[in-house]
PDB file of N, CA and C in Angstrom:
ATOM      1  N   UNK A   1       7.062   3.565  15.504  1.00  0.00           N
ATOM      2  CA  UNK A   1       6.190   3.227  14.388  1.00  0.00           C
ATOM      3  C   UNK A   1       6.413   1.762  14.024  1.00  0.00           C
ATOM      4  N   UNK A   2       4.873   1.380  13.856  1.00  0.00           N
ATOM      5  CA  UNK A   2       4.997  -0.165  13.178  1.00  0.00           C
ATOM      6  C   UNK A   2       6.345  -0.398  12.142  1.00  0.00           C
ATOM      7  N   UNK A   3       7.078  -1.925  12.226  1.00  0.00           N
ATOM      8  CA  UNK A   3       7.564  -2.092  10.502  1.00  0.00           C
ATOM      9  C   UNK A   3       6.785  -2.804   9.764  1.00  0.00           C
ATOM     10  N   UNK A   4       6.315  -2.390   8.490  1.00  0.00           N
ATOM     11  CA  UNK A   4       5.557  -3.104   7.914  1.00  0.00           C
ATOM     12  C   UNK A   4       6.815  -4.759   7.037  1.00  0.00           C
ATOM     13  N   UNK A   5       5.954  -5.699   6.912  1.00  0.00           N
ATOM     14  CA  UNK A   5       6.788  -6.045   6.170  1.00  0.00           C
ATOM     15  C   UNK A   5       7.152  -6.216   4.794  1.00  0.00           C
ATOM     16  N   UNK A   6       7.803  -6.994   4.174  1.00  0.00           N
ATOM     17  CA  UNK A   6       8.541  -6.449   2.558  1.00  0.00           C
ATOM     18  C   UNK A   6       7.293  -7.026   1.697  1.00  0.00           C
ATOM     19  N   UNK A   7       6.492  -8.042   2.153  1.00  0.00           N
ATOM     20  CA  UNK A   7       5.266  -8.248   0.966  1.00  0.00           C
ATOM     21  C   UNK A   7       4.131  -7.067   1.363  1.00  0.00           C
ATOM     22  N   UNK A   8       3.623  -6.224   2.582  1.00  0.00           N
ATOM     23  CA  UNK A   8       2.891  -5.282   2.823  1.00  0.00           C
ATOM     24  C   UNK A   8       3.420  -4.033   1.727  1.00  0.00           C
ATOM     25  N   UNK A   9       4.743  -3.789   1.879  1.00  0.00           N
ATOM     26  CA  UNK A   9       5.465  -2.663   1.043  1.00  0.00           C
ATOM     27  C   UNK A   9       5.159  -3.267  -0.487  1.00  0.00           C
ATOM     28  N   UNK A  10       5.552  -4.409  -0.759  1.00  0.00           N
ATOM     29  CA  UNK A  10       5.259  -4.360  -2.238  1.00  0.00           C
ATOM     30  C   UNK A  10       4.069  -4.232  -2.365  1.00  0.00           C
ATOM     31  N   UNK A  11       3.049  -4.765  -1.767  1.00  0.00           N
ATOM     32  CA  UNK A  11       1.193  -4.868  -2.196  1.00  0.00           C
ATOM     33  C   UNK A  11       1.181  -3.087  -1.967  1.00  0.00           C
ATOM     34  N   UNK A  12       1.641  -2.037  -1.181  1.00  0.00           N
ATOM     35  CA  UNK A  12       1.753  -0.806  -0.972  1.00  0.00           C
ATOM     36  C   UNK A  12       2.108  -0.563  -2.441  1.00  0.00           C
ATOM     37  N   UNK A  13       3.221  -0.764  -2.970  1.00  0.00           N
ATOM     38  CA  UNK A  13       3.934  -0.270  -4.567  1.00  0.00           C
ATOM     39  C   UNK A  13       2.870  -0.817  -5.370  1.00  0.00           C
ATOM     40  N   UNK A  14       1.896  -1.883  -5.705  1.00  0.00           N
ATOM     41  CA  UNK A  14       1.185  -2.065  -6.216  1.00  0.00           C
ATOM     42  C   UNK A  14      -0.044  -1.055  -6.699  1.00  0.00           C
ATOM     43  N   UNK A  15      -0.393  -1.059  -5.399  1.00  0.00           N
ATOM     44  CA  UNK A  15      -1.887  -0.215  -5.426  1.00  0.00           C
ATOM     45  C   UNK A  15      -1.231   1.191  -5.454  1.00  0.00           C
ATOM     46  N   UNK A  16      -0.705   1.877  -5.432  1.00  0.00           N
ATOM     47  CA  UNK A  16       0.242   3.228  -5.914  1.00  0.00           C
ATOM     48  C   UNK A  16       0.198   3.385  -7.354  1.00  0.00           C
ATOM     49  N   UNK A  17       1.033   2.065  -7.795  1.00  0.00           N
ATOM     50  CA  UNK A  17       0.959   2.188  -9.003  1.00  0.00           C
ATOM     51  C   UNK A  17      -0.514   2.013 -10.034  1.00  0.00           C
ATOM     52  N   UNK A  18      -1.159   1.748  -9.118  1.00  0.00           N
ATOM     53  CA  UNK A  18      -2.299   0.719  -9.899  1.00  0.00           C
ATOM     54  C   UNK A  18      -2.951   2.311  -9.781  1.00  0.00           C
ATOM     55  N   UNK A  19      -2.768   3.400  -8.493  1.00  0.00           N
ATOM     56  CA  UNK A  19      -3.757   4.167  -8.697  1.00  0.00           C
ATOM     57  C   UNK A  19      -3.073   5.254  -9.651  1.00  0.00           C
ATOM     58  N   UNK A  20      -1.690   5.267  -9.927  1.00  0.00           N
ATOM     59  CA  UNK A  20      -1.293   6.126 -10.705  1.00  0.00           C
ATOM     60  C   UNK A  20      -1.762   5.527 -12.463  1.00  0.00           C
ATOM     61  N   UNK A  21      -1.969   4.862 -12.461  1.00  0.00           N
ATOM     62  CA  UNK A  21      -2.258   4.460 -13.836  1.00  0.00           C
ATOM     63  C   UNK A  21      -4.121   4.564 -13.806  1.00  0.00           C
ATOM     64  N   UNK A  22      -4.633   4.413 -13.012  1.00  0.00           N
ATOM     65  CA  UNK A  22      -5.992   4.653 -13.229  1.00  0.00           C
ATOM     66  C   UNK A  22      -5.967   6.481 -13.367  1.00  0.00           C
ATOM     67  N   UNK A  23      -5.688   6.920 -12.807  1.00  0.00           N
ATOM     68  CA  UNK A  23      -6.109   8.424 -12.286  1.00  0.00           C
ATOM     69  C   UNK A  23      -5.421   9.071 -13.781  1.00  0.00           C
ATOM     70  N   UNK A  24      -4.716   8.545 -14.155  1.00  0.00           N
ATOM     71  CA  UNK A  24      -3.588   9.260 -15.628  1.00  0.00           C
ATOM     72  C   UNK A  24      -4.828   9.410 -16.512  1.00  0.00           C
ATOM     73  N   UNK A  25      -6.027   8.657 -16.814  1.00  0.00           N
ATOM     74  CA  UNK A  25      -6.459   8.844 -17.837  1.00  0.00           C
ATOM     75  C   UNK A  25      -8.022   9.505 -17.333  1.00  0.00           C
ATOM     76  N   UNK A  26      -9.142   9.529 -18.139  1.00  0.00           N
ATOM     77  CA  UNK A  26     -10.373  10.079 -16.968  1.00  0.00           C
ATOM     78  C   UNK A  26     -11.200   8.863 -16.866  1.00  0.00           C
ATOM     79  N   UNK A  27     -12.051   8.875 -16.026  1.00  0.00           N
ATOM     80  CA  UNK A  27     -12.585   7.698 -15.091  1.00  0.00           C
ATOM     81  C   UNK A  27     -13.701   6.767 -15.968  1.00  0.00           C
ATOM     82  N   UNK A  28     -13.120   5.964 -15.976  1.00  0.00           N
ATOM     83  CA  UNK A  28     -13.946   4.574 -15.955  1.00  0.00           C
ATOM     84  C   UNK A  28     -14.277   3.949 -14.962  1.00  0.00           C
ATOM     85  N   UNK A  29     -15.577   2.886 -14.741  1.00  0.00           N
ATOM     86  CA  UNK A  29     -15.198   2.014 -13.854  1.00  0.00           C
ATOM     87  C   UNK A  29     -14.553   0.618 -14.114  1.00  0.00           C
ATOM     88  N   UNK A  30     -14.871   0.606 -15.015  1.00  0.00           N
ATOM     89  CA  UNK A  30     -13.228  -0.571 -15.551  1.00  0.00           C
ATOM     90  C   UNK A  30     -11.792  -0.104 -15.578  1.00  0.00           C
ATOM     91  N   UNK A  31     -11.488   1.185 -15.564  1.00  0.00           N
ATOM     92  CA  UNK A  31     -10.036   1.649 -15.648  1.00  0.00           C
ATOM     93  C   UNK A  31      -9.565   1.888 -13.993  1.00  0.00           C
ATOM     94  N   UNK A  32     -10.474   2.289 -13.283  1.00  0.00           N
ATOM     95  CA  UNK A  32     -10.176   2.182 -11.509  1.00  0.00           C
ATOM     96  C   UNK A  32     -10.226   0.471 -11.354  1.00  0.00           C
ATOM     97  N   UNK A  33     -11.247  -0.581 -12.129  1.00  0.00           N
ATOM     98  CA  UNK A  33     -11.357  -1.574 -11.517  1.00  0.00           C
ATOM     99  C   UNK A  33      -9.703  -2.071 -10.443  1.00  0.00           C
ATOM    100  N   UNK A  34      -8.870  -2.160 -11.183  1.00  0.00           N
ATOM    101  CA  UNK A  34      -7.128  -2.470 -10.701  1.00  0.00           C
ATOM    102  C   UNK A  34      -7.533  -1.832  -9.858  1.00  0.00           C
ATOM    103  N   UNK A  35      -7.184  -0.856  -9.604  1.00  0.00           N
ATOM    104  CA  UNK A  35      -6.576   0.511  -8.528  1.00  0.00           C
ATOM    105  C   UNK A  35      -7.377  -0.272  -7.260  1.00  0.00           C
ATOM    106  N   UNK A  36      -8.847  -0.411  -7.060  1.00  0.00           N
ATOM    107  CA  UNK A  36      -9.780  -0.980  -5.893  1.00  0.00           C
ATOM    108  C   UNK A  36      -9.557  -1.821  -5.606  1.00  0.00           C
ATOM    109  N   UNK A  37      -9.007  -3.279  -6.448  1.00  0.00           N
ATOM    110  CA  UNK A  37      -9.026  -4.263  -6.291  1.00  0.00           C
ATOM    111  C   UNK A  37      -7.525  -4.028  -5.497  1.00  0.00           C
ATOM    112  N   UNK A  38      -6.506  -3.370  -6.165  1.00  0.00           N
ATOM    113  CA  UNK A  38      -5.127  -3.705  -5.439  1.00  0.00           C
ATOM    114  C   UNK A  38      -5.415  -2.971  -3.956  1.00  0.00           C
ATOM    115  N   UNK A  39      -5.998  -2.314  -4.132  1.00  0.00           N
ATOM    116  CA  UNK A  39      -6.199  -0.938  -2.485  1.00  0.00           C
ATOM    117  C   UNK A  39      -6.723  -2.129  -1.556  1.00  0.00           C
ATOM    118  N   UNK A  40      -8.037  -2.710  -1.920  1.00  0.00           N
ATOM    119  CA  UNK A  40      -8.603  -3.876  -0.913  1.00  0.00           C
ATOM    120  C   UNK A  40      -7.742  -4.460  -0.655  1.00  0.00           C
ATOM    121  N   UNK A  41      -6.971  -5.357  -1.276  1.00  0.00           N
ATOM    122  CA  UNK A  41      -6.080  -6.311  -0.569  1.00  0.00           C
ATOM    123  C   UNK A  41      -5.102  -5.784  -0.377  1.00  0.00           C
ATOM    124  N   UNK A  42      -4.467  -4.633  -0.095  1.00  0.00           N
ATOM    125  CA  UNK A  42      -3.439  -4.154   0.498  1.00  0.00           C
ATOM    126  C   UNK A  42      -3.973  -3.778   2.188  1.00  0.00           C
ATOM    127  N   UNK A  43      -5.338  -3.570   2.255  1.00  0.00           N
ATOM    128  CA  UNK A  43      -5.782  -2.959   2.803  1.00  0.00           C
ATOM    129  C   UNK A  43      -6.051  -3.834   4.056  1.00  0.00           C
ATOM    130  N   UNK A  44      -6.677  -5.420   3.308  1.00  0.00           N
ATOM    131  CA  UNK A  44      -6.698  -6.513   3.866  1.00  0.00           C
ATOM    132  C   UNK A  44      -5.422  -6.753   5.101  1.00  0.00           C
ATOM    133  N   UNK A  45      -4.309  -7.426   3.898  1.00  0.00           N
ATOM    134  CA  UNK A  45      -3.178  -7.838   4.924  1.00  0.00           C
ATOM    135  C   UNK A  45      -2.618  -6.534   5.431  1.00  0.00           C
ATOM    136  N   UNK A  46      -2.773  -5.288   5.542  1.00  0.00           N
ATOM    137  CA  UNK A  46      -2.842  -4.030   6.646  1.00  0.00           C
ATOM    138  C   UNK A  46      -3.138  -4.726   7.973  1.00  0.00           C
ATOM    139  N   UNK A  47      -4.707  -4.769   7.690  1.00  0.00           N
ATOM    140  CA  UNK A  47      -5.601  -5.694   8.420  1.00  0.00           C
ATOM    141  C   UNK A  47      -4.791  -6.979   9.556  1.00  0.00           C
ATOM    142  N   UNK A  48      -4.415  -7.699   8.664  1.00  0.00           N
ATOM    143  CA  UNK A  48      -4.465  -9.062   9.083  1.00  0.00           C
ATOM    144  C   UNK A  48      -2.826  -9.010   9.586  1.00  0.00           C
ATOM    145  N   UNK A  49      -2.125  -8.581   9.330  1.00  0.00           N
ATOM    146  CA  UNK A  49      -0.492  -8.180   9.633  1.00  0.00           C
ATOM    147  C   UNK A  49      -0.422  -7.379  11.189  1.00  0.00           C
ATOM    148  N   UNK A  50      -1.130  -6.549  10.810  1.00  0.00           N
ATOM    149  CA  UNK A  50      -1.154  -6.043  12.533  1.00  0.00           C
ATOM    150  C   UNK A  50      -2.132  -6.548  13.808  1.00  0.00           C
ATOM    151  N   UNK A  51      -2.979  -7.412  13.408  1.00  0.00           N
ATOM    152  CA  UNK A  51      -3.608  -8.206  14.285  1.00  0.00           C
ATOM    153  C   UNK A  51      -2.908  -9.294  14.513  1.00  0.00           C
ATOM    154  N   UNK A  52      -2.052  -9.705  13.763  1.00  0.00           N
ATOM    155  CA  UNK A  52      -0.963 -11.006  13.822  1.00  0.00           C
ATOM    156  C   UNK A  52       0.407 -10.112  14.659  1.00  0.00           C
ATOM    157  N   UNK A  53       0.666  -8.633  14.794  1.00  0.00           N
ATOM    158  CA  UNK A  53       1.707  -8.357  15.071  1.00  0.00           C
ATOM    159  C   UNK A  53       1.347  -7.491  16.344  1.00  0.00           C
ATOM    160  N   UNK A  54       0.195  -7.877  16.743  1.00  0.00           N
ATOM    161  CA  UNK A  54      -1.066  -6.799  17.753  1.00  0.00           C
ATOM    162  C   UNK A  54       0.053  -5.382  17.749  1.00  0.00           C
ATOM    163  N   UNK A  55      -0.485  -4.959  16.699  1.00  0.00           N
ATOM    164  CA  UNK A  55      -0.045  -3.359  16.926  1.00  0.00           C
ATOM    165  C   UNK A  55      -0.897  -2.446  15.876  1.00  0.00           C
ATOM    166  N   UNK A  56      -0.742  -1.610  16.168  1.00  0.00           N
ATOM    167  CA  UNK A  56      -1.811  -0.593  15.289  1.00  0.00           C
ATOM    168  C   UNK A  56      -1.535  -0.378  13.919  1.00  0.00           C
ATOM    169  N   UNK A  57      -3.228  -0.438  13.482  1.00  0.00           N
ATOM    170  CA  UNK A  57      -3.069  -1.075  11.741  1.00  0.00           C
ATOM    171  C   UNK A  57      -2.643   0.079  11.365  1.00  0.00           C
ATOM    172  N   UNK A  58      -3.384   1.724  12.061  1.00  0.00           N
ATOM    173  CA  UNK A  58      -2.863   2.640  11.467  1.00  0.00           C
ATOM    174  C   UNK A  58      -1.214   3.065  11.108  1.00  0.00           C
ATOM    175  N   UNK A  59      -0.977   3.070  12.503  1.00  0.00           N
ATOM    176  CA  UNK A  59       0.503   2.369  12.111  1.00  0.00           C
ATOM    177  C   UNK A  59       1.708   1.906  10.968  1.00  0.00           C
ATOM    178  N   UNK A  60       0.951   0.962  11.044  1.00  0.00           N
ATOM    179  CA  UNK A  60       1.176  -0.014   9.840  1.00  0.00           C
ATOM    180  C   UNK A  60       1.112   0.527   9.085  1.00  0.00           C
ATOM    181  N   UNK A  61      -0.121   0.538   8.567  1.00  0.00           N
ATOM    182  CA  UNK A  61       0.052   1.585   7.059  1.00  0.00           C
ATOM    183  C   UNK A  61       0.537   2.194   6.799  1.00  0.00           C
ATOM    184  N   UNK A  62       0.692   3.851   7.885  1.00  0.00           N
ATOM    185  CA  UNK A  62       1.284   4.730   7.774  1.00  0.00           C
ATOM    186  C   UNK A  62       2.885   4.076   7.422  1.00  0.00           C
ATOM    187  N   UNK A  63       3.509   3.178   8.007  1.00  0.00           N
ATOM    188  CA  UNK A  63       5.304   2.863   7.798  1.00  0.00           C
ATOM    189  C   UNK A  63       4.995   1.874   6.315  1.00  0.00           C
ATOM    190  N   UNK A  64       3.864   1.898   5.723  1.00  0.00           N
ATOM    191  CA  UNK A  64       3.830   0.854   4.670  1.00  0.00           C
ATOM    192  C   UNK A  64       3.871   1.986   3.658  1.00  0.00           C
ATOM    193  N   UNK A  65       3.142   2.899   3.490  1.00  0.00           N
ATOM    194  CA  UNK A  65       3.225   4.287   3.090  1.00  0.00           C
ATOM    195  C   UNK A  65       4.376   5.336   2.875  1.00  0.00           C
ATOM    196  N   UNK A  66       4.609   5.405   3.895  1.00  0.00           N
ATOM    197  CA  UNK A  66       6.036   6.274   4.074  1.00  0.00           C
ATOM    198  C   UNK A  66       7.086   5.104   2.864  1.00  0.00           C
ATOM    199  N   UNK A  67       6.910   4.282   3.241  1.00  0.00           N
ATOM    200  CA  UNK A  67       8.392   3.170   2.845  1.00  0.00           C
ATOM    201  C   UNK A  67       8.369   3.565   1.536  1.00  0.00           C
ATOM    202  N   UNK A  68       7.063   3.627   0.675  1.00  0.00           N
ATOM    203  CA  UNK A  68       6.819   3.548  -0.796  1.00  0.00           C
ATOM    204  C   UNK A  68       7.041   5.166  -1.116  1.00  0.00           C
ATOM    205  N   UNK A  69       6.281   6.175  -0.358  1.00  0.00           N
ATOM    206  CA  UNK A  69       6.290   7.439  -0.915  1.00  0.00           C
ATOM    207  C   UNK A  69       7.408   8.140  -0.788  1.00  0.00           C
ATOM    208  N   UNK A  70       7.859   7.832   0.303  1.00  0.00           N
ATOM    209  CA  UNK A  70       9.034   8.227   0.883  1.00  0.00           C
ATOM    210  C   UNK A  70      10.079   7.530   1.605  1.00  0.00           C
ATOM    211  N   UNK A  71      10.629   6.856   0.084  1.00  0.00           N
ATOM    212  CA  UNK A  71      11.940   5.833   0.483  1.00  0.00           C
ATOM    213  C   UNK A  71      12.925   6.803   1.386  1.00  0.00           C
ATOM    214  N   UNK A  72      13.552   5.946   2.407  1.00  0.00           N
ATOM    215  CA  UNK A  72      15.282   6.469   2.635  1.00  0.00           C
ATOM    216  C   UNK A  72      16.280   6.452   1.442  1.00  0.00           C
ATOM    217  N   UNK A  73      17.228   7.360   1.643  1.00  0.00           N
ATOM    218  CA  UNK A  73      17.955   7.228   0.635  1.00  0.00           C
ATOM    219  C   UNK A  73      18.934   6.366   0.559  1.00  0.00           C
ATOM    220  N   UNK A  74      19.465   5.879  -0.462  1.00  0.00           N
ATOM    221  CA  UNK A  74      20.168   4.755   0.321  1.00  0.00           C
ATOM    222  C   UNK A  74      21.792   5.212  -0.169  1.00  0.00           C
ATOM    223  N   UNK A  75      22.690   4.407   0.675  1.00  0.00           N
ATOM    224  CA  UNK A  75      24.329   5.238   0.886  1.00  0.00           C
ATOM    225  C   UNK A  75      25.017   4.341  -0.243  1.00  0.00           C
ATOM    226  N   UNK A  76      24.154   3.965  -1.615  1.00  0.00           N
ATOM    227  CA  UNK A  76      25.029   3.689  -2.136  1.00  0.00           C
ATOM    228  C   UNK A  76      26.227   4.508  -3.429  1.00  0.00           C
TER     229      UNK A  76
END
């Protein structure tokens, strides 16, 4: 599996969060506005990261995904 890298994972924690705070309340289209806007440009350098790293965007995402939803635990 692709590694995404540490600014893909944060723009990933972004739009997560951006959609957990839209979805908490009921729908606007000003209250999703965040959530779309962060998803596109996460979605973007998805995009542009694995054409720079020629490997599969799905990939990518998917290890940009996992990283955020499902951290490792860590041995401290």
């Amino acid at each position: 599996m692709a590694k995404p890298s540490e600014n893909l994972i944060e723009l990933c924690r972004a739009a997560v969060e951006a959609e957990r705070v839209a979805t908490s309340e009921p729908y606007t289209e000003e209250g999703w506005a965040a959530w779309m806007t962060t998803a596109e440009t996460f979605q973007a350098a998805v995009t542009a990261e694995a054409e720079a790293a020629e490997t599969s965007r799905l990939g990518l995402e998917q290890a940009a995904k996992k990283a955020v939803l499902h951290p490792e635990p860590t041995s401290e």
